[in-house]
PDB file of N, CA and C in Angstrom:
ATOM      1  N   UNK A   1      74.254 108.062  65.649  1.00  0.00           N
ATOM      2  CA  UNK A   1      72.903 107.544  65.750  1.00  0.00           C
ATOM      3  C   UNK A   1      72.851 106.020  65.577  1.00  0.00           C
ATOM      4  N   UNK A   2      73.939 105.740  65.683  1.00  0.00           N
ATOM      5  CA  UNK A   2      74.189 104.038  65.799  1.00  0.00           C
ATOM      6  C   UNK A   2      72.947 103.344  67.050  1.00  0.00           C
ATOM      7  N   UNK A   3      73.103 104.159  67.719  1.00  0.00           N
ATOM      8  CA  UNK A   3      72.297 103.568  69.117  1.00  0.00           C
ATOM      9  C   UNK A   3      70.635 103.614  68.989  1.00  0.00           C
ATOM     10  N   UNK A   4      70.284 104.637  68.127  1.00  0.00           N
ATOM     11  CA  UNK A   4      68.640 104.772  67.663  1.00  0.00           C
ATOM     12  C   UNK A   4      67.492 103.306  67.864  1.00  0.00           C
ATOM     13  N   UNK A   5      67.892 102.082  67.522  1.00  0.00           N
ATOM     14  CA  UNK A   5      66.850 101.043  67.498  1.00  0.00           C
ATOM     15  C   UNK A   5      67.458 100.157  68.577  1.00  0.00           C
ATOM     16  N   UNK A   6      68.270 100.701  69.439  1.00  0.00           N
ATOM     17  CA  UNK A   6      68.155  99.837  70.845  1.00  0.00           C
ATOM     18  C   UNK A   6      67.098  99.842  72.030  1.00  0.00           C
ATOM     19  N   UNK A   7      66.904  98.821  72.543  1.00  0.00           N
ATOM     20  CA  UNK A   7      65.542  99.095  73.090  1.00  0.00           C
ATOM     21  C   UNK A   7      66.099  98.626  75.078  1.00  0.00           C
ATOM     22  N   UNK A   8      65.088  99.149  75.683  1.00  0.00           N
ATOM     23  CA  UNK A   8      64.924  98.125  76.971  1.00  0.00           C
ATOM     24  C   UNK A   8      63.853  97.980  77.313  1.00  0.00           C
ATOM     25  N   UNK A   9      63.432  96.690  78.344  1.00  0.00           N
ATOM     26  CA  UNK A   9      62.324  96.466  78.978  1.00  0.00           C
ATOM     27  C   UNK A   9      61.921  96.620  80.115  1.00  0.00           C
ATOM     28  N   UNK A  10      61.343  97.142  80.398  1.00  0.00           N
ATOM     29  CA  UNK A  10      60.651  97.634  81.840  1.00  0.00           C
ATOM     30  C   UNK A  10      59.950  96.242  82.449  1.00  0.00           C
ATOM     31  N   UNK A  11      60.029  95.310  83.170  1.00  0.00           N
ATOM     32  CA  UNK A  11      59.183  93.974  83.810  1.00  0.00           C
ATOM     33  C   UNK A  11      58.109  94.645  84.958  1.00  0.00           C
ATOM     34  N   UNK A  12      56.915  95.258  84.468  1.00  0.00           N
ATOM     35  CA  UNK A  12      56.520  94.966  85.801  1.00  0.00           C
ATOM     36  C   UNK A  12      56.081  94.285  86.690  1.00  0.00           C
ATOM     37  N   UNK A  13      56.357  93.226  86.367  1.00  0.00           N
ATOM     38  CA  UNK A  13      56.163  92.059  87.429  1.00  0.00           C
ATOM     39  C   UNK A  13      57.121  91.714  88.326  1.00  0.00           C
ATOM     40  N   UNK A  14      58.193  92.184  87.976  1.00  0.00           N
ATOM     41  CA  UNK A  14      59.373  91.907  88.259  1.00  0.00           C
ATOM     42  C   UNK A  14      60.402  92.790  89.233  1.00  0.00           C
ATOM     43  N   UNK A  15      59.945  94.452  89.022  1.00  0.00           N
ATOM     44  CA  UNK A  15      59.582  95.648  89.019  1.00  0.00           C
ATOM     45  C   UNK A  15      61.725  95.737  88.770  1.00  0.00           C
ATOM     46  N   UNK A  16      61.525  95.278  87.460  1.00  0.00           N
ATOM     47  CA  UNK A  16      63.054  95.892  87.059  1.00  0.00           C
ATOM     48  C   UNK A  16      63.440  95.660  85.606  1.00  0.00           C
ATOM     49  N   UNK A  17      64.564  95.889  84.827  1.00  0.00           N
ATOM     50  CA  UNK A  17      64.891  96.227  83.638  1.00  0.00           C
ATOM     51  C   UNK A  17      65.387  94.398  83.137  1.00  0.00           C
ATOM     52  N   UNK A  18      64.844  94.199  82.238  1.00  0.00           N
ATOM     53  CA  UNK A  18      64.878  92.824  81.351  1.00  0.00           C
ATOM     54  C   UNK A  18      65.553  92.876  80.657  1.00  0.00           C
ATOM     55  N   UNK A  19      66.877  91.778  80.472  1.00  0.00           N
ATOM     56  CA  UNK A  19      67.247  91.601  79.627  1.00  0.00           C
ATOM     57  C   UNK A  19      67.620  90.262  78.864  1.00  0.00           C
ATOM     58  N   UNK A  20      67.776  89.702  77.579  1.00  0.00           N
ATOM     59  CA  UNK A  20      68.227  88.518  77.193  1.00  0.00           C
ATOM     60  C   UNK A  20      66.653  88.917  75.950  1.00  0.00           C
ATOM     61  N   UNK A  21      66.052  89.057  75.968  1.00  0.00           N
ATOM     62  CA  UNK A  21      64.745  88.968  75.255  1.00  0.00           C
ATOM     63  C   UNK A  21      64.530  89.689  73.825  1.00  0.00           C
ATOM     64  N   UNK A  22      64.068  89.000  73.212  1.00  0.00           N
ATOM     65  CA  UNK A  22      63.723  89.685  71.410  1.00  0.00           C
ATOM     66  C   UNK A  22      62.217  90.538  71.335  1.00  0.00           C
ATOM     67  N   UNK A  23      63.003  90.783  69.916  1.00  0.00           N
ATOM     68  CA  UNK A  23      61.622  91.600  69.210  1.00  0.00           C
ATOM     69  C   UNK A  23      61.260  90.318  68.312  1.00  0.00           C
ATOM     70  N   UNK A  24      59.982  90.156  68.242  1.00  0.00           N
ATOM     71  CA  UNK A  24      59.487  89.166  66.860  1.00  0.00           C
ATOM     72  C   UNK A  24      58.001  89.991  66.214  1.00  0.00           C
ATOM     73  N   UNK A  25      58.344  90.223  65.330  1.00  0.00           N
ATOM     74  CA  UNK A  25      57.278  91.146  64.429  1.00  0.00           C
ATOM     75  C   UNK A  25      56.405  92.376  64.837  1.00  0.00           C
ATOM     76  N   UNK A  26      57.467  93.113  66.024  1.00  0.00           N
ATOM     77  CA  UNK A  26      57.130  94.035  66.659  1.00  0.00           C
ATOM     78  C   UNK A  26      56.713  93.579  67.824  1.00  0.00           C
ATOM     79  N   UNK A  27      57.004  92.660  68.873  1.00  0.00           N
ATOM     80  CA  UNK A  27      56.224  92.326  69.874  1.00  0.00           C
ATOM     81  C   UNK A  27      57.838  91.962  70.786  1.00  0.00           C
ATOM     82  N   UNK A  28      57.238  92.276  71.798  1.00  0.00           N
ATOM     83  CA  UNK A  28      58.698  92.097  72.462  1.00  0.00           C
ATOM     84  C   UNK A  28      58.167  90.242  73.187  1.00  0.00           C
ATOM     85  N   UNK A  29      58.988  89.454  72.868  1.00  0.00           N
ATOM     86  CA  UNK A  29      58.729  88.301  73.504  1.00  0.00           C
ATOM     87  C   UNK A  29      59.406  87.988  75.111  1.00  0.00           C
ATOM     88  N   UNK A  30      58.505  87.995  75.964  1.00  0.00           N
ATOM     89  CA  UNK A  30      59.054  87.869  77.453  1.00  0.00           C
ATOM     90  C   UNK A  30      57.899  87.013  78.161  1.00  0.00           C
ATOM     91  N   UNK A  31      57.949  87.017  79.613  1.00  0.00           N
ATOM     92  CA  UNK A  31      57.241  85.564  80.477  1.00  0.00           C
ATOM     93  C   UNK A  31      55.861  85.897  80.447  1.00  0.00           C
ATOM     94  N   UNK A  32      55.414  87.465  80.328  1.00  0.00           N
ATOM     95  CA  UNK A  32      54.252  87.834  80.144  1.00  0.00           C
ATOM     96  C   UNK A  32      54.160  89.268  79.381  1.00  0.00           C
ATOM     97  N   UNK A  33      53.855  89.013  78.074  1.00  0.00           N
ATOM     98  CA  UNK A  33      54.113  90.665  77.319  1.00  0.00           C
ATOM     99  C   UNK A  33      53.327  91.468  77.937  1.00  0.00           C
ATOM    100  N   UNK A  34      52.040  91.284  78.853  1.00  0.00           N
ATOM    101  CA  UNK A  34      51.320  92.422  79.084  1.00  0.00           C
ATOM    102  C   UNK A  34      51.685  93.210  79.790  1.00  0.00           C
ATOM    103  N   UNK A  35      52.874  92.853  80.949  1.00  0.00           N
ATOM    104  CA  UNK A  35      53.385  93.273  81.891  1.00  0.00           C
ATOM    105  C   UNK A  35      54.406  94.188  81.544  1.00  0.00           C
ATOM    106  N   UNK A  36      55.147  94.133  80.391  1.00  0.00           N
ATOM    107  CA  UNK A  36      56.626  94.446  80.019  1.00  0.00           C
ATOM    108  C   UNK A  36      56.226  95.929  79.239  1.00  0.00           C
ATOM    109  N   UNK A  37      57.135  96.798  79.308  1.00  0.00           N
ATOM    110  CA  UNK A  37      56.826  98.753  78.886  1.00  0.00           C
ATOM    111  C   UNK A  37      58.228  98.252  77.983  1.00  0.00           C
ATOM    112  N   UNK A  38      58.227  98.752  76.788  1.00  0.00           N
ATOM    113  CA  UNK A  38      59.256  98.375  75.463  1.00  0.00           C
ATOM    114  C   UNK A  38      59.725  99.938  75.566  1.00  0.00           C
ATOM    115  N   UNK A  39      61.020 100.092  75.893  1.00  0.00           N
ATOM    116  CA  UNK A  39      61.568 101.794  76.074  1.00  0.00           C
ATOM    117  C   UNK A  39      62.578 101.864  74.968  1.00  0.00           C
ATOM    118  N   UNK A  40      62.360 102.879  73.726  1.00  0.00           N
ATOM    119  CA  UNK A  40      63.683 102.635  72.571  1.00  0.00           C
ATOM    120  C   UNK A  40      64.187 103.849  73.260  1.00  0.00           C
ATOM    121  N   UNK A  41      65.708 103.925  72.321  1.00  0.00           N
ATOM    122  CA  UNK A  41      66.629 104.994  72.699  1.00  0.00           C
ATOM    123  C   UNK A  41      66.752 105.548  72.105  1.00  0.00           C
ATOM    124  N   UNK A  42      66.984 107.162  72.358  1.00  0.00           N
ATOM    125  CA  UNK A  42      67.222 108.105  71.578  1.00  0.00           C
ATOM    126  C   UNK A  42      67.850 108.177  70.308  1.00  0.00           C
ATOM    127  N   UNK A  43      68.801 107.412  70.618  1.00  0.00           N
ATOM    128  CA  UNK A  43      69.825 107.951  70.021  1.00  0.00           C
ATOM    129  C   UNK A  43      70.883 109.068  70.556  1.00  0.00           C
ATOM    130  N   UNK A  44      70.921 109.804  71.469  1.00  0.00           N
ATOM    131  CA  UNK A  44      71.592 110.368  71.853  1.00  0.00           C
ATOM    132  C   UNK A  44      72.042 109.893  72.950  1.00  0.00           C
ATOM    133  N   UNK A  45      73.132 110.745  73.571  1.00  0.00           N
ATOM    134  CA  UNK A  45      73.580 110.489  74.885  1.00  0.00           C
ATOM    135  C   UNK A  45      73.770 111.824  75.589  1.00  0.00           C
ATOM    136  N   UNK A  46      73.661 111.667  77.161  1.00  0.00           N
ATOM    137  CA  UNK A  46      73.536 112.993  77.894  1.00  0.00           C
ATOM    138  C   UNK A  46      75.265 113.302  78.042  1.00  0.00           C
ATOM    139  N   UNK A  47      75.055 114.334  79.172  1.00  0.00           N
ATOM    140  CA  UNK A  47      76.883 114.780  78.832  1.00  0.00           C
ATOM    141  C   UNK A  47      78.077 114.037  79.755  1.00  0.00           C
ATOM    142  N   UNK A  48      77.192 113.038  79.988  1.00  0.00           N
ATOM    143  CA  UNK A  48      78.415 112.145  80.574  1.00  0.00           C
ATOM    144  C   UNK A  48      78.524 111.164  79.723  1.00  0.00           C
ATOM    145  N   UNK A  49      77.972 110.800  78.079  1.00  0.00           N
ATOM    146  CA  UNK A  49      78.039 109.518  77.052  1.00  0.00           C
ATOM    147  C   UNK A  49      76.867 108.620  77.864  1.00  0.00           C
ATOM    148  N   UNK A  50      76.242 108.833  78.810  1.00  0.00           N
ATOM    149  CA  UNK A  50      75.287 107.331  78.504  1.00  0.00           C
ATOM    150  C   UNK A  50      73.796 107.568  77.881  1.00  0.00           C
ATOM    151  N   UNK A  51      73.427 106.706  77.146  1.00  0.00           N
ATOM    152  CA  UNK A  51      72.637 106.220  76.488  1.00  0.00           C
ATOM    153  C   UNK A  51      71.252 107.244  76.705  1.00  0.00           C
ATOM    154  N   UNK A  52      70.402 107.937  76.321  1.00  0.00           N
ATOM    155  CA  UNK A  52      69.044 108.600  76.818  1.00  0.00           C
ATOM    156  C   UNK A  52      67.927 107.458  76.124  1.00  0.00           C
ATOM    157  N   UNK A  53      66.998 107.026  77.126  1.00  0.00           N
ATOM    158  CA  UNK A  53      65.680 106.457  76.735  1.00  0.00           C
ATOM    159  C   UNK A  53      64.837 106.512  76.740  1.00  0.00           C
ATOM    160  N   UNK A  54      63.698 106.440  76.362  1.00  0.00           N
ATOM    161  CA  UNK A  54      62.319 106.752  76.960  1.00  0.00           C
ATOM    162  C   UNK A  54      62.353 106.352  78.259  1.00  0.00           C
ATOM    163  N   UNK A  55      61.375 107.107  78.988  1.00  0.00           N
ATOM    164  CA  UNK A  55      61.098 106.841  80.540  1.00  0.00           C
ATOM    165  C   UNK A  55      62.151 107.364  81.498  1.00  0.00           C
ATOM    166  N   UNK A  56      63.384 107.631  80.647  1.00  0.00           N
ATOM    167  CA  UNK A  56      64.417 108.355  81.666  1.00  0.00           C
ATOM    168  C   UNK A  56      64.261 109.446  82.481  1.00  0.00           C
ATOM    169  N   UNK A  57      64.619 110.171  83.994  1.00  0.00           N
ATOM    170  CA  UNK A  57      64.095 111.726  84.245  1.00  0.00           C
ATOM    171  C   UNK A  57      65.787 112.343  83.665  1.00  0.00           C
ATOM    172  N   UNK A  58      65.535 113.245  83.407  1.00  0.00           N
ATOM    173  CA  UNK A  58      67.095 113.734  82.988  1.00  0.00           C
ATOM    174  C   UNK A  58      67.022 115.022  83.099  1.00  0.00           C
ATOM    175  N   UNK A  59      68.064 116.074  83.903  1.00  0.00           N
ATOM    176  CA  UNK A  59      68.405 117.471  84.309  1.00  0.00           C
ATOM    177  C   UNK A  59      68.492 117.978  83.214  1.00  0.00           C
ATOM    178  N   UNK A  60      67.796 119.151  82.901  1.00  0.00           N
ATOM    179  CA  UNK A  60      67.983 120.001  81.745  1.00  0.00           C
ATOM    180  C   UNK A  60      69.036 121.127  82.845  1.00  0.00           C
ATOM    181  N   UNK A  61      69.777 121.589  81.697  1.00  0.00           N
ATOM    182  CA  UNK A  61      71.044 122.130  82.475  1.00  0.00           C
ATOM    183  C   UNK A  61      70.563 123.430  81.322  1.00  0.00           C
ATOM    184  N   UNK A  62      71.728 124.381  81.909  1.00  0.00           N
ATOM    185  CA  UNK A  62      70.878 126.299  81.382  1.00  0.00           C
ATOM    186  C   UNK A  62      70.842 126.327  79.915  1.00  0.00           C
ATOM    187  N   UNK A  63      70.663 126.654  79.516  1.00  0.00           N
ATOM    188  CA  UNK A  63      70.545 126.546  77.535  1.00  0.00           C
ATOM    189  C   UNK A  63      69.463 127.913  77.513  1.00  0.00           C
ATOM    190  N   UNK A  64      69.536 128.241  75.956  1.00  0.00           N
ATOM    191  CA  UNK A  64      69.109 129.219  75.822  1.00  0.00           C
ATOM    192  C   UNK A  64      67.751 128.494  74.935  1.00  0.00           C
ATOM    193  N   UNK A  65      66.793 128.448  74.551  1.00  0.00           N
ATOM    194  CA  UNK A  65      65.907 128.134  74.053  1.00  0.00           C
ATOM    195  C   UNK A  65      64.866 129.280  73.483  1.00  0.00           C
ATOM    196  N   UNK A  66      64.099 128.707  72.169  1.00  0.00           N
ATOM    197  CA  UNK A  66      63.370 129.756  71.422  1.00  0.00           C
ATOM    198  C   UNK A  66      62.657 130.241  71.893  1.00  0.00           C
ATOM    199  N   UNK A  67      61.934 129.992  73.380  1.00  0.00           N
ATOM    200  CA  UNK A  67      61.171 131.075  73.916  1.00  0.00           C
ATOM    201  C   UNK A  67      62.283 131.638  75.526  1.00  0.00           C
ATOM    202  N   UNK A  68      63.163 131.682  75.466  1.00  0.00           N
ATOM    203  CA  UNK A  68      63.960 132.051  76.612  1.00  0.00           C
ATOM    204  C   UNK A  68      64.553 131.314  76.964  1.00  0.00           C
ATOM    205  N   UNK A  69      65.541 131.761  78.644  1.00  0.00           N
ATOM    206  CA  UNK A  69      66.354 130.984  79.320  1.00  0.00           C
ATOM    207  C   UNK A  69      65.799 130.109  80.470  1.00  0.00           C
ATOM    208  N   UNK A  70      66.519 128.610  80.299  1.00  0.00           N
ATOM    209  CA  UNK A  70      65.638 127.661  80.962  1.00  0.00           C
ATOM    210  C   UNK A  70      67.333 127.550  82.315  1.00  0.00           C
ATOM    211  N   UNK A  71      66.574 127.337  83.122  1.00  0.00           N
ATOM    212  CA  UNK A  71      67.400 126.939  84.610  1.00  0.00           C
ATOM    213  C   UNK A  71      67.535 125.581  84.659  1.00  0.00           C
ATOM    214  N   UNK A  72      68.308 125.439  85.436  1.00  0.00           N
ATOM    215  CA  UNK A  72      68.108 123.640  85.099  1.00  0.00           C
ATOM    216  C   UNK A  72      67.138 123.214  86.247  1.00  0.00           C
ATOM    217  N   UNK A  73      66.268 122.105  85.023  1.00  0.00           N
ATOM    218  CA  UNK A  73      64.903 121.738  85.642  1.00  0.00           C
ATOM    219  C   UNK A  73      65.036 120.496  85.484  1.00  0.00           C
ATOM    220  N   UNK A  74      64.008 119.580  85.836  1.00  0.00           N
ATOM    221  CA  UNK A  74      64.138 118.373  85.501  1.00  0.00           C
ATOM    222  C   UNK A  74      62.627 117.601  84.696  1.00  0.00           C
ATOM    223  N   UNK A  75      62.681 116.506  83.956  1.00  0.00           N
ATOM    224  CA  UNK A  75      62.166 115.977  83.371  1.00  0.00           C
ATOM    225  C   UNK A  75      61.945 114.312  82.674  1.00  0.00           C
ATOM    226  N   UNK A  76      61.208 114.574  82.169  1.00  0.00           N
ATOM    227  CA  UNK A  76      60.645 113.121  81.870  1.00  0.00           C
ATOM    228  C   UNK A  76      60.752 112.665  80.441  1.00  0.00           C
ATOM    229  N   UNK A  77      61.619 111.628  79.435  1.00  0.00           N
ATOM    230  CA  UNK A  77      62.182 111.983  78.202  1.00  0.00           C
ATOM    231  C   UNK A  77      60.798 111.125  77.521  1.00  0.00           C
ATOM    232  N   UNK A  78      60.396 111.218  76.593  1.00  0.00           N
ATOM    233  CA  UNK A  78      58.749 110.156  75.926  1.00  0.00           C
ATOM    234  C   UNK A  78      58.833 110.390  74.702  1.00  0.00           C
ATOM    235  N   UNK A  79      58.184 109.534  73.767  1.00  0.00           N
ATOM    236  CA  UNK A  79      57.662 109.881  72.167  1.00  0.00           C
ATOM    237  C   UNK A  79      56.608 111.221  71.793  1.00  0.00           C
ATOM    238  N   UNK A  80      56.758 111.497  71.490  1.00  0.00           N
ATOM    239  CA  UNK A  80      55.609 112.567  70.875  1.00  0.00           C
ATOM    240  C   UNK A  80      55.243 112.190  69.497  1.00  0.00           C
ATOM    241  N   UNK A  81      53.903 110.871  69.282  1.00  0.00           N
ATOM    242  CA  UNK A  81      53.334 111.056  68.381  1.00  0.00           C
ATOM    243  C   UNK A  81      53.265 112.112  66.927  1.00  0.00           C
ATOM    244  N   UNK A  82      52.117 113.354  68.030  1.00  0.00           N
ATOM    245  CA  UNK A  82      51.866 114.211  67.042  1.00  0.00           C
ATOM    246  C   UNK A  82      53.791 115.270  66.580  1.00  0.00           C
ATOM    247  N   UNK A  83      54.574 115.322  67.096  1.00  0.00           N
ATOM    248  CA  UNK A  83      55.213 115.761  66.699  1.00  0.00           C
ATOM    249  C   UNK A  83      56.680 114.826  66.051  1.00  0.00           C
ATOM    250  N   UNK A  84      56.480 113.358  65.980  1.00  0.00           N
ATOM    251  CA  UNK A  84      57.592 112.515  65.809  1.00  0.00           C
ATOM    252  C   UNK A  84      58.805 113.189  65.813  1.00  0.00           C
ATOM    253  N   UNK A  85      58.512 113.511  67.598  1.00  0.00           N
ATOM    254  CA  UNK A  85      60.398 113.502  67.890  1.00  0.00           C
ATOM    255  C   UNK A  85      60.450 112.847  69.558  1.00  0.00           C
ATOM    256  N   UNK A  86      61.363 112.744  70.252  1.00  0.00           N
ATOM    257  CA  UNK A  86      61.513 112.444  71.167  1.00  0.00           C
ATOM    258  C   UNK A  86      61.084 113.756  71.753  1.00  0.00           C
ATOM    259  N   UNK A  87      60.753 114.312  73.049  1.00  0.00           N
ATOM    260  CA  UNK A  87      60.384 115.514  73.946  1.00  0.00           C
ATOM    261  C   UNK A  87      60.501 115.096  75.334  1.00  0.00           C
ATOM    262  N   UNK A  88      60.909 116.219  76.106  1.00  0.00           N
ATOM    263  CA  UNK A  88      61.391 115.968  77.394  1.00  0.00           C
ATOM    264  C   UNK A  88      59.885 117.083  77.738  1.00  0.00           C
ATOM    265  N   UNK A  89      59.456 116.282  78.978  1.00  0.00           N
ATOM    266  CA  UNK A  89      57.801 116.612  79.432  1.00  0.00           C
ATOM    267  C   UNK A  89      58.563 116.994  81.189  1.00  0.00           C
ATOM    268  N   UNK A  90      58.299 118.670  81.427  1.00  0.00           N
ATOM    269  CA  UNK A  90      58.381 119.085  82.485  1.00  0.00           C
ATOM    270  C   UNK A  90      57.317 119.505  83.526  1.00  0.00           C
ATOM    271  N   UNK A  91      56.284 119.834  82.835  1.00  0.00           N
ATOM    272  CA  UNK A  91      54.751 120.165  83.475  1.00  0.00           C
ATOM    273  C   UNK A  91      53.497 119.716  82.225  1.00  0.00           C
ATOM    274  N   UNK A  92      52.693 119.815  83.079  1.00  0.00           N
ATOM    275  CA  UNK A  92      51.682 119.582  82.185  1.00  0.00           C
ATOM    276  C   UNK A  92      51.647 120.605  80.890  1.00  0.00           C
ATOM    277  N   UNK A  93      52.186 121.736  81.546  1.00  0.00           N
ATOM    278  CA  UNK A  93      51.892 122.826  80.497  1.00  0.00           C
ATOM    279  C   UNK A  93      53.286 123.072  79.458  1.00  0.00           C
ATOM    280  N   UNK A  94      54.635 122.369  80.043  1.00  0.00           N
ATOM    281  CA  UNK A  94      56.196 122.993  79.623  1.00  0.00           C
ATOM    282  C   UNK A  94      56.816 121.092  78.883  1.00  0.00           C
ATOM    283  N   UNK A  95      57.173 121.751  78.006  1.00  0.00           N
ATOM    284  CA  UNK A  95      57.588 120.214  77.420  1.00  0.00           C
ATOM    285  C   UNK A  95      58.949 121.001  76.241  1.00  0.00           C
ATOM    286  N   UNK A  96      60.216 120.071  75.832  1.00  0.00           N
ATOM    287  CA  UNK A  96      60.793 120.543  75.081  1.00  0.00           C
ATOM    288  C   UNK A  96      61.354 119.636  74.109  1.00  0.00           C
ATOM    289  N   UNK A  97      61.728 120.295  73.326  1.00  0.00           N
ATOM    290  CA  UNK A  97      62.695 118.977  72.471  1.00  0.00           C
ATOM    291  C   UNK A  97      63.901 118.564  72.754  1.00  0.00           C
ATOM    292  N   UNK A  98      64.096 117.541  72.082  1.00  0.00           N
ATOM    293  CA  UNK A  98      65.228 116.619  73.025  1.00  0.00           C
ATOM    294  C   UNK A  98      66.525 117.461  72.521  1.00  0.00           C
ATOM    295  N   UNK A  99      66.473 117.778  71.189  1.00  0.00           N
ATOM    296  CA  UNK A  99      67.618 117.975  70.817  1.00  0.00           C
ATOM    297  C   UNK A  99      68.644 119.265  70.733  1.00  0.00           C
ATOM    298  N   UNK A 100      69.432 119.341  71.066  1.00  0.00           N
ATOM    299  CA  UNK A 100      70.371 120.498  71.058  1.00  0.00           C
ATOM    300  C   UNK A 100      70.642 120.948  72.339  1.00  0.00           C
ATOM    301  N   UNK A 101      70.345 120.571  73.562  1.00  0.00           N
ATOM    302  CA  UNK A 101      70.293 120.965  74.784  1.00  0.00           C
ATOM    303  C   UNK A 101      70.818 120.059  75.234  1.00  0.00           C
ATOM    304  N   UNK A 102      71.812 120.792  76.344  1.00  0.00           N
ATOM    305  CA  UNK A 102      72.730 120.004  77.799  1.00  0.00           C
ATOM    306  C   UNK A 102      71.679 119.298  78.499  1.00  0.00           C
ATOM    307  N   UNK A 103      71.422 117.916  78.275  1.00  0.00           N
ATOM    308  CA  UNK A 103      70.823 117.206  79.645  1.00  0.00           C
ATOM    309  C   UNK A 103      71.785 115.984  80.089  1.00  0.00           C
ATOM    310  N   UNK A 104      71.175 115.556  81.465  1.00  0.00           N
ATOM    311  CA  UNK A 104      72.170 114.330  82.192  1.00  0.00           C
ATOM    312  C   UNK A 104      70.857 113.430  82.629  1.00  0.00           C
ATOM    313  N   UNK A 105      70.971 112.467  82.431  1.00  0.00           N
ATOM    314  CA  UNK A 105      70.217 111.055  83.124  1.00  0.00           C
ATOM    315  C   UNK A 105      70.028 110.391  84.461  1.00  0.00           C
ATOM    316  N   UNK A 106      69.466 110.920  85.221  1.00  0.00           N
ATOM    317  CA  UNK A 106      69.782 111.105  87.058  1.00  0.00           C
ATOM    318  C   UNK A 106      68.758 109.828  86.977  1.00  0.00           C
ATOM    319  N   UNK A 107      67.945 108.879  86.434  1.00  0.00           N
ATOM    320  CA  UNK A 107      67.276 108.166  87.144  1.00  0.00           C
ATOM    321  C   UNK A 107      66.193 107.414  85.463  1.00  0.00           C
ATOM    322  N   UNK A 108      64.605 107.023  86.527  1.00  0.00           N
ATOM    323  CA  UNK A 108      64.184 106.696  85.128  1.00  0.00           C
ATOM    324  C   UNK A 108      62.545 106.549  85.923  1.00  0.00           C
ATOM    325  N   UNK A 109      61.786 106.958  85.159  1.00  0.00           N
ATOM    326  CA  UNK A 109      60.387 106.500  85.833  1.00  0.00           C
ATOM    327  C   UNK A 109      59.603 105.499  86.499  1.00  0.00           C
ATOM    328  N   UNK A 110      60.334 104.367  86.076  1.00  0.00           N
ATOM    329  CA  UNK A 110      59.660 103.141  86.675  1.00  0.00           C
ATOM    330  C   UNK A 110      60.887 102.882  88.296  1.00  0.00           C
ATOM    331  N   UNK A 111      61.573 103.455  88.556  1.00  0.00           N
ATOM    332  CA  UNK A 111      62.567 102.803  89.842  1.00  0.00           C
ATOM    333  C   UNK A 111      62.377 104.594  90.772  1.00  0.00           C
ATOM    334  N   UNK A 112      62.717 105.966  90.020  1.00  0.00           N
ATOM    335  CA  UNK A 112      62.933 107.001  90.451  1.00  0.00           C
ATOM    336  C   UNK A 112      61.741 108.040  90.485  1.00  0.00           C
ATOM    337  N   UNK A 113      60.919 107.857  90.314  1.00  0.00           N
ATOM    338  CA  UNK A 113      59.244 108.486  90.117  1.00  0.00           C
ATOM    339  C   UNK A 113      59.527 109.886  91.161  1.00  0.00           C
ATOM    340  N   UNK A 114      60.196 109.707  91.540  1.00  0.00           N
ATOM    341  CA  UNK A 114      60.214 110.407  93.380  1.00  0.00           C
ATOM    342  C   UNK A 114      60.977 111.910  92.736  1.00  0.00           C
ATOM    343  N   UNK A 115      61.978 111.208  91.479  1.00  0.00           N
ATOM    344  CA  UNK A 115      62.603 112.156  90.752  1.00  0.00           C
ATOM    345  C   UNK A 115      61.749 113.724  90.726  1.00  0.00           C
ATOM    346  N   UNK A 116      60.955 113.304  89.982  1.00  0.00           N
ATOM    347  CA  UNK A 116      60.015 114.424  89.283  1.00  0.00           C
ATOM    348  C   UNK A 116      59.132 115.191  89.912  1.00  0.00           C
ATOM    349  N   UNK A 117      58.900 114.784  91.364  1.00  0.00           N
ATOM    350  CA  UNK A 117      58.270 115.442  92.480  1.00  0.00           C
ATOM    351  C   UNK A 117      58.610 116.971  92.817  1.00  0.00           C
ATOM    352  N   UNK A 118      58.038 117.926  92.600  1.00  0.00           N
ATOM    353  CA  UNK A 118      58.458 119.650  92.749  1.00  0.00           C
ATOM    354  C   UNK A 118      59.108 119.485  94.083  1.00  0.00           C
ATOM    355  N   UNK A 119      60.103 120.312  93.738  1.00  0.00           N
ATOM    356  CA  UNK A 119      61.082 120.604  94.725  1.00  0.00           C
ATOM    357  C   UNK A 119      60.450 122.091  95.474  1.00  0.00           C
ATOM    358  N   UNK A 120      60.370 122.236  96.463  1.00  0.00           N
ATOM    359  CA  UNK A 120      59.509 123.209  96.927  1.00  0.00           C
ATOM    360  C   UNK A 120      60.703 124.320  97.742  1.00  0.00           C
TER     361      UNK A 120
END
């Protein structure tokens, strides 16, 4: 969990990932903060070792889970407030927790949006 308070920046002005830039008293300092999405990291990594972040889409691969068996689906990794944990958001209605489950990092919301589109 070394990796937990690493962060990246989303530019949308820029429409790509920032780097060189600080935190100063919680504020990420860049050319225009209003523009910039502050993404921390899990802390974990998917099953190839790289890094999981907010905003990532990442393949949930078969696992057995407390209400049944999940196929591999895909998803959207975010904070959950009311539950302070990270959660991977598959439908409006299907969301899971990050932890203990095979996922991989195929993309990220702000470049791959196209990701998460139902496969029909």
């Amino acid at each position: 969990m070394n990796d937990r308070f690493k962060f990246r920046v989303w530019d949308n002005d820029f429409k790509k990932y920032r780097t060189g830039l600080g935190i100063n008293n919680g504020l990420v300092c860049t050319y225009n903060d209003a523009t910039c999405i502050l993404e921390q990291c899990t802390g974990l990594k998917d099953k190839n070792g790289r890094l999981i972040y907010e905003g990532d889409i990442v393949n949930i691969f078969c696992c057995r889970y407390p209400y049944g068996y999940l196929g591999r689906t895909k998803g959207n990794v975010y904070w959950s407030n009311p539950d302070a944990e990270f959660r991977i958001k598959v439908s409006l209605e299907e969301e899971y927790n990050l932890y203990g489950i095979e996922i991989e990092v195929i993309g990220n919301i702000h470049e791959n949006a196209d990701l998460l589109e139902n496969e029909e």
